[in-house]
Protein backbone atom coordinates (compact mmCIF):
# COMPACT_ATOMS: atom_id res chain seq x y z
CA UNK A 1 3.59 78.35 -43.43
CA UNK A 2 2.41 78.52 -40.12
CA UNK A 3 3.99 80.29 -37.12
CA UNK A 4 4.81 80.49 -33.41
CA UNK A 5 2.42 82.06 -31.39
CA UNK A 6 4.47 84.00 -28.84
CA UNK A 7 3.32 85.32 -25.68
CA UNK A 8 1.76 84.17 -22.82
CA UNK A 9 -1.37 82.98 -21.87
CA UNK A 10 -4.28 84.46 -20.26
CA UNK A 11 -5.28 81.78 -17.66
CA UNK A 12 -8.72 81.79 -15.60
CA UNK A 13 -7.94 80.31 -12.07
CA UNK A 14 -10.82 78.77 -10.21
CA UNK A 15 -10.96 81.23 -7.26
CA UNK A 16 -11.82 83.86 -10.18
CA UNK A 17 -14.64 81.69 -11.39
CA UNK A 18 -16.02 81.16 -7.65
CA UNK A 19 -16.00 84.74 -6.49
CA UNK A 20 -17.67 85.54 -9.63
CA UNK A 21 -20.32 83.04 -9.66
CA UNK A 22 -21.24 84.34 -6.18
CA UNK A 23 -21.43 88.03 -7.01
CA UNK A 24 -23.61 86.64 -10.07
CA UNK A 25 -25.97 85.56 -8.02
CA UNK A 26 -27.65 88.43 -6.74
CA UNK A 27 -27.25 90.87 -9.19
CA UNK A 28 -30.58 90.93 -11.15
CA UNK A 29 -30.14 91.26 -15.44
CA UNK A 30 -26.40 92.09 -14.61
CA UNK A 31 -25.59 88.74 -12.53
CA UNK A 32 -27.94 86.48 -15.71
CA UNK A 33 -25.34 88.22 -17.84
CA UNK A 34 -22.43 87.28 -15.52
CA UNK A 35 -23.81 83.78 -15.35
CA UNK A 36 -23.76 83.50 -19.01
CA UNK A 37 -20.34 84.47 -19.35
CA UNK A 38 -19.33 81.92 -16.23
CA UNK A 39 -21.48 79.01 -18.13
CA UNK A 40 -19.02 79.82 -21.57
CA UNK A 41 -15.91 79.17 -19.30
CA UNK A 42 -16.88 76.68 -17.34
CA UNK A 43 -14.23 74.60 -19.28
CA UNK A 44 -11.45 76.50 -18.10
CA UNK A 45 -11.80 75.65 -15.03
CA UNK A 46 -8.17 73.07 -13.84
CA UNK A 47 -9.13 69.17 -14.72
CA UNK A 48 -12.32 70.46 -16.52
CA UNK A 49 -12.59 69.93 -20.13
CA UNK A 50 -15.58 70.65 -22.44
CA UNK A 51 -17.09 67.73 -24.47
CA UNK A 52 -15.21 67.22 -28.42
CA UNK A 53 -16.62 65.10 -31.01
CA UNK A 54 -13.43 63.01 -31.97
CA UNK A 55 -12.33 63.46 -36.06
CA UNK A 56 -15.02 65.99 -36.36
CA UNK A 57 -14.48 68.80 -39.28
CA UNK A 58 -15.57 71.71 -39.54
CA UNK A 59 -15.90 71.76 -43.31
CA UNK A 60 -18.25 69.56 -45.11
CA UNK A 61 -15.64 67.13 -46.96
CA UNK A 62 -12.41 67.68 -45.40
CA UNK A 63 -10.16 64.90 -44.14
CA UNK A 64 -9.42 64.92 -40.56
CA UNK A 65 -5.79 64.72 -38.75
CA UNK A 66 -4.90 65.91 -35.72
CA UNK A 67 -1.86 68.36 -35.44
CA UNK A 68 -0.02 68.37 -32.25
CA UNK A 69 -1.39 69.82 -28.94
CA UNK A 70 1.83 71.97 -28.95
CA UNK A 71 0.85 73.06 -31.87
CA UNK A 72 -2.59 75.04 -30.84
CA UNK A 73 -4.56 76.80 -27.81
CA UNK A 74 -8.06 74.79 -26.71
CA UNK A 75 -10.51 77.37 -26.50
CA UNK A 76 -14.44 78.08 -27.21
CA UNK A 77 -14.24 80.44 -30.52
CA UNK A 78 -16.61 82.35 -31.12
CA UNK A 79 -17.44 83.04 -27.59
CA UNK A 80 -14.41 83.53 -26.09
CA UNK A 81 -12.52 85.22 -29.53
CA UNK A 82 -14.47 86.17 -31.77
CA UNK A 83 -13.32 84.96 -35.06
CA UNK A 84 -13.52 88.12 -38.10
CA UNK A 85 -10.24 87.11 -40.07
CA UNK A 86 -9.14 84.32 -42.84
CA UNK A 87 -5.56 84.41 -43.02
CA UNK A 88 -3.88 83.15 -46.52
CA UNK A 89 -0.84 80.74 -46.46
CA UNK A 90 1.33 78.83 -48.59
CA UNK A 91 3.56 75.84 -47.25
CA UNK A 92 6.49 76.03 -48.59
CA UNK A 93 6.53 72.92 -49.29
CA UNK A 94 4.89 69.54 -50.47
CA UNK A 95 1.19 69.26 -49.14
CA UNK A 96 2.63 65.75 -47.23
CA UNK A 97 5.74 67.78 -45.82
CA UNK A 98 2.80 70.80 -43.71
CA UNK A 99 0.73 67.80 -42.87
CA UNK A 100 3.92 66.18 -40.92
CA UNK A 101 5.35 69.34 -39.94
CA UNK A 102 2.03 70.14 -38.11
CA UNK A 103 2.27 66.69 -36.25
CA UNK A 104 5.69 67.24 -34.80
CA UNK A 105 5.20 69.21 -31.35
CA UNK A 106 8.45 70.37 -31.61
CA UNK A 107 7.49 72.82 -34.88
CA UNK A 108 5.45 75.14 -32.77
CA UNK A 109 3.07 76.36 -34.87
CA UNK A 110 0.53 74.94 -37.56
CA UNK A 111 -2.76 76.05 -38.86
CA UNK A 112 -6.74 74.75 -39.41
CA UNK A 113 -6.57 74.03 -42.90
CA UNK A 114 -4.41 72.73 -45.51
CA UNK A 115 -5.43 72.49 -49.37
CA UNK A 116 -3.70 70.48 -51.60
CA UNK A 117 -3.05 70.85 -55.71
CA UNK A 118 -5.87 68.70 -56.63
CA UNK A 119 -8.75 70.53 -54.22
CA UNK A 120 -8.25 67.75 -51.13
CA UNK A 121 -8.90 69.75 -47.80
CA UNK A 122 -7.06 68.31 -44.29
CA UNK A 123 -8.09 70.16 -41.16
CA UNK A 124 -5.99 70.11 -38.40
CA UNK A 125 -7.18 71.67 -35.68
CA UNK A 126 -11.18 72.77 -35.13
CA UNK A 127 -12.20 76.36 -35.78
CA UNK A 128 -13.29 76.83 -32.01
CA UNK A 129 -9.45 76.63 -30.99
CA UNK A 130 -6.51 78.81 -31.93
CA UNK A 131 -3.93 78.02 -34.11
CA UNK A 132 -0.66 78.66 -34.03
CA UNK A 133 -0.39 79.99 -37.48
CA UNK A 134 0.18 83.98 -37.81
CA UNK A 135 2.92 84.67 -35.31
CA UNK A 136 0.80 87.34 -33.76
CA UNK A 137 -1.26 86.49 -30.52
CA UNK A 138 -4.49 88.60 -31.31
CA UNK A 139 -4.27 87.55 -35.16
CA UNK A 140 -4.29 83.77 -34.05
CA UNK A 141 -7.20 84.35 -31.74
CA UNK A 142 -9.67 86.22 -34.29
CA UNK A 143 -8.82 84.29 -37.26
CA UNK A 144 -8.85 80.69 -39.22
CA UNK A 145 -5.36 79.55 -41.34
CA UNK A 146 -5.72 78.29 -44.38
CA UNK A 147 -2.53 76.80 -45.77
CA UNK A 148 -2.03 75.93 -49.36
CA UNK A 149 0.56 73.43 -50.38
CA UNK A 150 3.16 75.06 -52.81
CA UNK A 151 5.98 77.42 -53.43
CA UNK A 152 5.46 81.19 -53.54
CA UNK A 153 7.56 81.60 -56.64
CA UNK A 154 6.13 79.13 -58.38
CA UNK A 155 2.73 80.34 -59.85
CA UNK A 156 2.03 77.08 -61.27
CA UNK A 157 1.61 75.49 -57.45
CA UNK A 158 -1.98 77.28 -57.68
CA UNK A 159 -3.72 75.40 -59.32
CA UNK A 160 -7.85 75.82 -60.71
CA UNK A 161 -8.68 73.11 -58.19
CA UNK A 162 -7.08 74.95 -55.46
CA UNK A 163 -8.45 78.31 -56.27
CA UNK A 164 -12.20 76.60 -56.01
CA UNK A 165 -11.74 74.50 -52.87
CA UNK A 166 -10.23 77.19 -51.14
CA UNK A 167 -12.74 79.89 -52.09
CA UNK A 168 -15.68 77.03 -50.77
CA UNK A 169 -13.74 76.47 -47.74
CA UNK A 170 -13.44 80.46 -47.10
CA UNK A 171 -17.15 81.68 -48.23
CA UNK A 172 -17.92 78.51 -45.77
CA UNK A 173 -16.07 80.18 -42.66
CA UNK A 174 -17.41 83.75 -43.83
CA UNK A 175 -20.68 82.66 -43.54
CA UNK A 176 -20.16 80.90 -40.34
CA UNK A 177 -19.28 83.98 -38.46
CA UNK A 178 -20.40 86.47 -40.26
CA UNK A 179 -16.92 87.67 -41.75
CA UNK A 180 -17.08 90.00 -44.54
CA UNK A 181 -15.62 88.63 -47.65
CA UNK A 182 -13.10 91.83 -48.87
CA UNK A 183 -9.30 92.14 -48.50
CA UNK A 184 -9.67 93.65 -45.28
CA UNK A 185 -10.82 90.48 -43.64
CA UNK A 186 -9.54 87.95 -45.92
CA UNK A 187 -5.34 88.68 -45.88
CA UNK A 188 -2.49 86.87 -46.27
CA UNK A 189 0.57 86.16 -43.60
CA UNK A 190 2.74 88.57 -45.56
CA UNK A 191 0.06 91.13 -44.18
CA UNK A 192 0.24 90.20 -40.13
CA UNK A 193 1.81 92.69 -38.18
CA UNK A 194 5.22 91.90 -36.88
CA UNK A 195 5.73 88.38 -39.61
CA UNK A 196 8.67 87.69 -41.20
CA UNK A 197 7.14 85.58 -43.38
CA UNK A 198 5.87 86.66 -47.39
CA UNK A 199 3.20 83.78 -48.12
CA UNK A 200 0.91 83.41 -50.21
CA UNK A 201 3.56 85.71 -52.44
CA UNK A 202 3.57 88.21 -55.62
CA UNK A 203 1.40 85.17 -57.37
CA UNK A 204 -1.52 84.33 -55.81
CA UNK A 205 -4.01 85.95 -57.96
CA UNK A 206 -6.46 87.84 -55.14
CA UNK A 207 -8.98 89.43 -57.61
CA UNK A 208 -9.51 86.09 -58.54
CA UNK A 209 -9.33 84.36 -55.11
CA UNK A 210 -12.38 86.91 -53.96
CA UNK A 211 -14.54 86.64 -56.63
CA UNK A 212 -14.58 82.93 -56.38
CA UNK A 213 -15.13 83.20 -52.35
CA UNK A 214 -17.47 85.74 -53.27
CA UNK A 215 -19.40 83.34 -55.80
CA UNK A 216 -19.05 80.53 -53.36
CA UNK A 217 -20.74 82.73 -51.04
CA UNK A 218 -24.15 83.35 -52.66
CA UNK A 219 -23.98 79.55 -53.57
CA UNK A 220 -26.58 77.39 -51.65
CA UNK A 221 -25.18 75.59 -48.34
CA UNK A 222 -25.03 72.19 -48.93
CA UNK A 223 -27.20 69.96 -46.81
């Protein structure tokens, strides 16, 4: 399941955005470049927040609840982080139990996704922000979670249905940011430098997992 971040956070004040939208200004091709970057963190910026759609998804299909604020960093992926990582996860639990757990600000951590048994996708936080999922601060910021409700010792927990909405969901974020679809960029927890954690476990059946994301991939988007 998902875990703490841990570190602390890079903050941009407002005199940095002021002194740098005046040297911007008369600096030719270098000061349009500066300008662009200023105009992506505009946000940032103390009482400033940039427009959300509220209950939007990501993922064509998937059922929208919010995890806890405590749970995840607001930011502006992919311009601010860019996103090249899927990171696998199983719960631990009952697919109710991570949807709850991810609600409580007190837990600290959660991730975008969660897929249940039968092939029902929640997100829980957009793609653009970054999750508390991977215990590892540059892992979180380059990468989507995707947790899957079940037991890692229990090979039964993954489930056809699971396999195939999870592949859809993956090939759909891979395409999205241009993430190749191989082990290198598609892990799991266990494989996060510095976890504790083993998820998705000796079971979950990666050949497989990769040639249905890969298969999902060449599908055509649906409109």
């Amino acid at each position: 399941m998902g875990q703490t971040e841990g570190g602390s956070q890079r903050r941009i004040g407002r005199r940095s955005l002021i002194v740098g939208g005046a040297a911007a200004a008369g600096l030719g091709t270098a000061g349009v470049l500066a300008r662009d970057e200023l105009a992506r963190l505009w946000w940032r910026v103390p009482g400033v927040e940039k427009p959300r759609v509220e209950g939007a998804v990501d993922y064509r299909g998937a059922r929208w609840v919010a995890a806890s604020s405590a749970n995840w960093r607001r930011a502006d992926r992919p311009d601010d982080y860019s996103i090249d990582m899927v990171i696998v996860h199983v719960t631990q639990g009952s697919f109710d139990s991570a949807v709850q757990v991810f609600q409580d600000p007190g837990h600290g951590a959660a991730s975008h996704y969660v897929v249940r048994d039968d092939g029902h996708i929640t997100q829980m936080i957009r793609e653009l922000d970054v999750a508390y999922h991977a215990g590892n601060r540059d892992y979180n910021e380059r990468s989507v979670g995707i947790e899957h409700a079940g037991f890692v010792d229990r090979p039964e927990d993954f489930t056809d249905a699971m396999y195939a909405a999870s592949a859809r969901l993956t090939a759909g974020i891979c395409r999205r940011y241009g993430i190749p679809v191989d082990r290198e960029h598609i892990i799991g927890h266990v494989e996060v430098p510095g976890t504790d954690h083993t998820d998705p476990g000796p079971h979950w059946d990666w050949d497989r997992y990769l040639r249905l994301v890969r298969r999902a991939s060449t599908a055509p988007t649906p409109t």
